[in-house]
N, C-alpha and C. Protein backbone atom coordinates (compact mmCIF):
# COMPACT_ATOMS: atom_id res chain seq x y z
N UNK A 1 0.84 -1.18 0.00
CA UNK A 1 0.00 0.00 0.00
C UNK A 1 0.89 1.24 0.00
N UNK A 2 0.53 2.29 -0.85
CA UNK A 2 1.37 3.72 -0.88
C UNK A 2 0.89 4.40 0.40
N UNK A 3 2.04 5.13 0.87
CA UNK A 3 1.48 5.79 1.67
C UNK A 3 1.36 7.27 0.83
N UNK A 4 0.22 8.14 1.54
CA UNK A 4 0.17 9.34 1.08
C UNK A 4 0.44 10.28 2.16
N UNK A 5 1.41 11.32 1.67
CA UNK A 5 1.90 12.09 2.39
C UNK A 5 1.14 13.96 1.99
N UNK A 6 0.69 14.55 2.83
CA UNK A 6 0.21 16.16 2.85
C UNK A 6 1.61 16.42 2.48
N UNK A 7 1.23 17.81 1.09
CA UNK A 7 2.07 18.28 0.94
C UNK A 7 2.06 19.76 2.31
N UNK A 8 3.30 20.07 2.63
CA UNK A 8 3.77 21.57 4.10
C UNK A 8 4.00 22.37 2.72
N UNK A 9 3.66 23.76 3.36
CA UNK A 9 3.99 24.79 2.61
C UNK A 9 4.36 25.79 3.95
N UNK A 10 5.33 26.82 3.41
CA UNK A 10 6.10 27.85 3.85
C UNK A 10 5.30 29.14 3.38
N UNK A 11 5.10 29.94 4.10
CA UNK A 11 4.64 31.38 3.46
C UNK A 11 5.93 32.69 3.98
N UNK A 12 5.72 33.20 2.50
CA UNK A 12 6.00 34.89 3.00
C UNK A 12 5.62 36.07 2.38
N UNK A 13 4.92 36.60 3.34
CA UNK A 13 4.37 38.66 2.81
C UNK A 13 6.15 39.33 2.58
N UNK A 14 5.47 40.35 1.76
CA UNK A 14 6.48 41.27 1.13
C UNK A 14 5.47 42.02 1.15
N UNK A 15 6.10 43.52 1.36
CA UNK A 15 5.49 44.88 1.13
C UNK A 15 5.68 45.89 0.30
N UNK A 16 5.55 46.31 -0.72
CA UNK A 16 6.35 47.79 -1.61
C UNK A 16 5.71 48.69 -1.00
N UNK A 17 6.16 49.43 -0.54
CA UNK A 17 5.52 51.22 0.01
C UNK A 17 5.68 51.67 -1.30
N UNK A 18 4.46 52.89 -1.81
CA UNK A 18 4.76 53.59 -2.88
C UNK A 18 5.11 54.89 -2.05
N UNK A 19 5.25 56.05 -2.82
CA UNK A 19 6.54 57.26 -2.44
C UNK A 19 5.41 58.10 -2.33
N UNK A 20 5.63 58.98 -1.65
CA UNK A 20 4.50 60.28 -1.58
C UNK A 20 3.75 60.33 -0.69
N UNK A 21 3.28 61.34 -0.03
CA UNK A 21 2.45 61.73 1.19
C UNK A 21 0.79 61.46 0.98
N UNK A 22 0.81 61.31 -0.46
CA UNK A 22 -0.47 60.43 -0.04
C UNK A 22 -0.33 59.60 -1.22
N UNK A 23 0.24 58.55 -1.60
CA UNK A 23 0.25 57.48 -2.21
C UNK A 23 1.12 58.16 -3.53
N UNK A 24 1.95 57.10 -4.30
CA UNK A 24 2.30 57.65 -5.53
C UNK A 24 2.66 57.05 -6.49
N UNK A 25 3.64 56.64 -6.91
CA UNK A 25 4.28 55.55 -7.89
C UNK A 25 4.84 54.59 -7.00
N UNK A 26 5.23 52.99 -7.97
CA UNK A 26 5.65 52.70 -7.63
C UNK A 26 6.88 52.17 -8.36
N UNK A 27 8.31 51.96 -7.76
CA UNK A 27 9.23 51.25 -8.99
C UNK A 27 9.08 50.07 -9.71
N UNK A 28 8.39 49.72 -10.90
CA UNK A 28 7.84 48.46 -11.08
C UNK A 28 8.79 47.35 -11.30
N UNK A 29 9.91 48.14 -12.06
CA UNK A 29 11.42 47.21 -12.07
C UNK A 29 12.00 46.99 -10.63
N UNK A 30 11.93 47.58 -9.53
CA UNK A 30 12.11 46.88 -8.17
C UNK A 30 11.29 45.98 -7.62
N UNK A 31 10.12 45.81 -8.26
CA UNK A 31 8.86 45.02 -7.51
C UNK A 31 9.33 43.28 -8.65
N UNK A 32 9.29 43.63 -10.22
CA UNK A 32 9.77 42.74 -11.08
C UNK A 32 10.97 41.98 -10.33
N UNK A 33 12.07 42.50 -10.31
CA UNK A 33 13.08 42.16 -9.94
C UNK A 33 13.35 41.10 -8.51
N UNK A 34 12.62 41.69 -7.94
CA UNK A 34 12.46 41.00 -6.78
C UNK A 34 11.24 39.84 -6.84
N UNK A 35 10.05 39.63 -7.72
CA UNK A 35 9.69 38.68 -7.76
C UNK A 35 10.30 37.86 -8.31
N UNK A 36 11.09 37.80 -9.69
CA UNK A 36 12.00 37.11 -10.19
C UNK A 36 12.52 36.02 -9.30
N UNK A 37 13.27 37.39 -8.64
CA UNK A 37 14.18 36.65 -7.31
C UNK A 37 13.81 35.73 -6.69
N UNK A 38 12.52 35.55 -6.18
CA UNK A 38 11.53 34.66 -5.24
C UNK A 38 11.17 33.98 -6.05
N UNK A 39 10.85 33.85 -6.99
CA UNK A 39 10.54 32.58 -7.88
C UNK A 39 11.55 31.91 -8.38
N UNK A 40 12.94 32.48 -8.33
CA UNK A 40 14.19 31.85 -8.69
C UNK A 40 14.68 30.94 -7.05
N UNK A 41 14.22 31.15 -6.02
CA UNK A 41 14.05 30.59 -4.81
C UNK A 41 13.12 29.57 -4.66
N UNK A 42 11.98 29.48 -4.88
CA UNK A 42 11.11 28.19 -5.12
C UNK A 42 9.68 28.91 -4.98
N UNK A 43 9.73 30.21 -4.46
CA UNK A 43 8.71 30.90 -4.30
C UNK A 43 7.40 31.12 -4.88
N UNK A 44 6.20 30.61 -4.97
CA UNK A 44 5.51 30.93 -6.06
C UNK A 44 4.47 32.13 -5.53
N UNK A 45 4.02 33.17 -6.28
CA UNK A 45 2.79 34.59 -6.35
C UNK A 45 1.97 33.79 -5.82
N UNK A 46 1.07 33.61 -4.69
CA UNK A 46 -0.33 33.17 -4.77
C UNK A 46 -1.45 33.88 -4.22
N UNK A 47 -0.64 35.65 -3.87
CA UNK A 47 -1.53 36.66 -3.86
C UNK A 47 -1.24 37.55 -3.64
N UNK A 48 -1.66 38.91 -4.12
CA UNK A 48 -1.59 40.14 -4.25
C UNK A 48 -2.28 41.17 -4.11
N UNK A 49 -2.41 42.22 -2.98
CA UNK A 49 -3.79 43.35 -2.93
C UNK A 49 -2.83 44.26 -2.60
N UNK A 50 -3.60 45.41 -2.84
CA UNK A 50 -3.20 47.25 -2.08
C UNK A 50 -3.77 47.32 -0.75
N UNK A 51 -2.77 48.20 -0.32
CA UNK A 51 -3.51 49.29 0.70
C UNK A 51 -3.50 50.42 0.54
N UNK A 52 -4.90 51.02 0.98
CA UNK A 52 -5.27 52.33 0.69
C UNK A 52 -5.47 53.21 1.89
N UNK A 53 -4.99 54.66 1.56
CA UNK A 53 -5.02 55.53 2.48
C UNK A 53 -6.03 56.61 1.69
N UNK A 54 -6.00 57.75 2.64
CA UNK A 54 -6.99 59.25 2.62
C UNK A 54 -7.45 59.27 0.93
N UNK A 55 -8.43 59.34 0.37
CA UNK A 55 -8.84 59.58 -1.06
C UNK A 55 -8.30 58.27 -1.67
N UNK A 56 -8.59 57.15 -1.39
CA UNK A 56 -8.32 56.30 -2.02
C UNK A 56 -6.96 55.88 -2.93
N UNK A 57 -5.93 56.47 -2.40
CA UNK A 57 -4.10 56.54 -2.67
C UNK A 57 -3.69 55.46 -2.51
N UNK A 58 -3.20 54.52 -3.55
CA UNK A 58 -2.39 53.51 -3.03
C UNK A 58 -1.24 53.73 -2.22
N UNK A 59 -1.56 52.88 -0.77
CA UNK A 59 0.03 53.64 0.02
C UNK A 59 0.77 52.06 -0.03
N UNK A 60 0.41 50.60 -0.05
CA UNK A 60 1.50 49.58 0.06
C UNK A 60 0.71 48.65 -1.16
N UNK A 61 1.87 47.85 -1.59
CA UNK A 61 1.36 46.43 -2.86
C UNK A 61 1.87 45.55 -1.46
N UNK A 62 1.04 44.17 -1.11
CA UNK A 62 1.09 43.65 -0.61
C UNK A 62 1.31 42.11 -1.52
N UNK A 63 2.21 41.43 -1.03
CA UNK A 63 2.68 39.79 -1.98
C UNK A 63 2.39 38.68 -0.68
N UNK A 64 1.50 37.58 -1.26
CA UNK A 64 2.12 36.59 -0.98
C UNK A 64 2.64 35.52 -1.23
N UNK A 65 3.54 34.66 -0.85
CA UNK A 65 4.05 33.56 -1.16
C UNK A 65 4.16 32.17 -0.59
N UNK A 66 3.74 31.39 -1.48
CA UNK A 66 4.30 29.92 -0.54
C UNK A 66 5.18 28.88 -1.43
N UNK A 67 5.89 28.33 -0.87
CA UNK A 67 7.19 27.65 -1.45
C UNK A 67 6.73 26.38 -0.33
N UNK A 68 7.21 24.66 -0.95
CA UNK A 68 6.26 23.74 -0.62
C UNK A 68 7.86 23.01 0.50
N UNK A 69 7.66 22.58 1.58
CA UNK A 69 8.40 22.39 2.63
C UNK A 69 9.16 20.74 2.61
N UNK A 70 9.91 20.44 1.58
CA UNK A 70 10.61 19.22 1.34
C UNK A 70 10.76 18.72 2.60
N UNK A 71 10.11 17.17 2.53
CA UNK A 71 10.61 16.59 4.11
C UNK A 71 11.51 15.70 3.68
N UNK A 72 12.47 15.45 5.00
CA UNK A 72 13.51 14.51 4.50
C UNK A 72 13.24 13.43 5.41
N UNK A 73 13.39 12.41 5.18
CA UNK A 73 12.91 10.95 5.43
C UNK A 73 13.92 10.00 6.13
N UNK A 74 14.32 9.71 7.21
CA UNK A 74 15.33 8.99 7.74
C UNK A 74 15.20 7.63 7.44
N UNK A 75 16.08 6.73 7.29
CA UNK A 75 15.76 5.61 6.37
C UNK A 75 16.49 4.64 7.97
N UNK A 76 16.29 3.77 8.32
CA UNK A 76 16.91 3.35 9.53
C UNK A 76 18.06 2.30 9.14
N UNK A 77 18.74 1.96 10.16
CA UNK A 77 19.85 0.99 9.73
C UNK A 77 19.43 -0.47 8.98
C-alpha cells in the first residue's frame, strides 16, 4: 500500500511602500526584480492586494508567497 503524504507549505508577505504623502508611484522594475528573485528561490505569487489611504491613494502592494516544505525521510539501519 502507498502511503500518502500532505504536501507543508512555507509562506512569506512582502510589502512595496509607494513614495509620496499620499500614495504615488511605484518602482515596477524593483517590484519585477524582486519577484524574479523569489521565484528563482522556489517561491511561487499566490496573492496580491493594495492598501489604501486618505482619497483612495495607493500607500502599500502587498505579496504573498508559498514555497512547498521538502521533508527529508530517515531511512533506519
Amino acid at each position: 500500500m502507498e502511503e500518502m503524504r500532505m504536501k507543508k507549505w512555507s509562506y512569506k508577505v512582502i510589502e512595496f511602500d509607494s513614495k509620496g504623502f499620499v500614495g504615488g508611484k511605484v518602482n515596477s522594475r524593483n517590484i519585477e526584480d524582486r519577484l524574479n528573485e523569489l521565484g528563482n528561490q522556489g517561491w511561487a505569487l499566490v496573492s496580491s492586494f493594495t492598501t489604501n489611504q486618505a482619497y483612495g491613494q495607493t500607500n502599500k502592494i502587498v505579496f504573498t508567497f508559498k514555497r512547498e516544505i521538502e521533508e527529508t525521510r530517515v531511512v533506519g539501519n
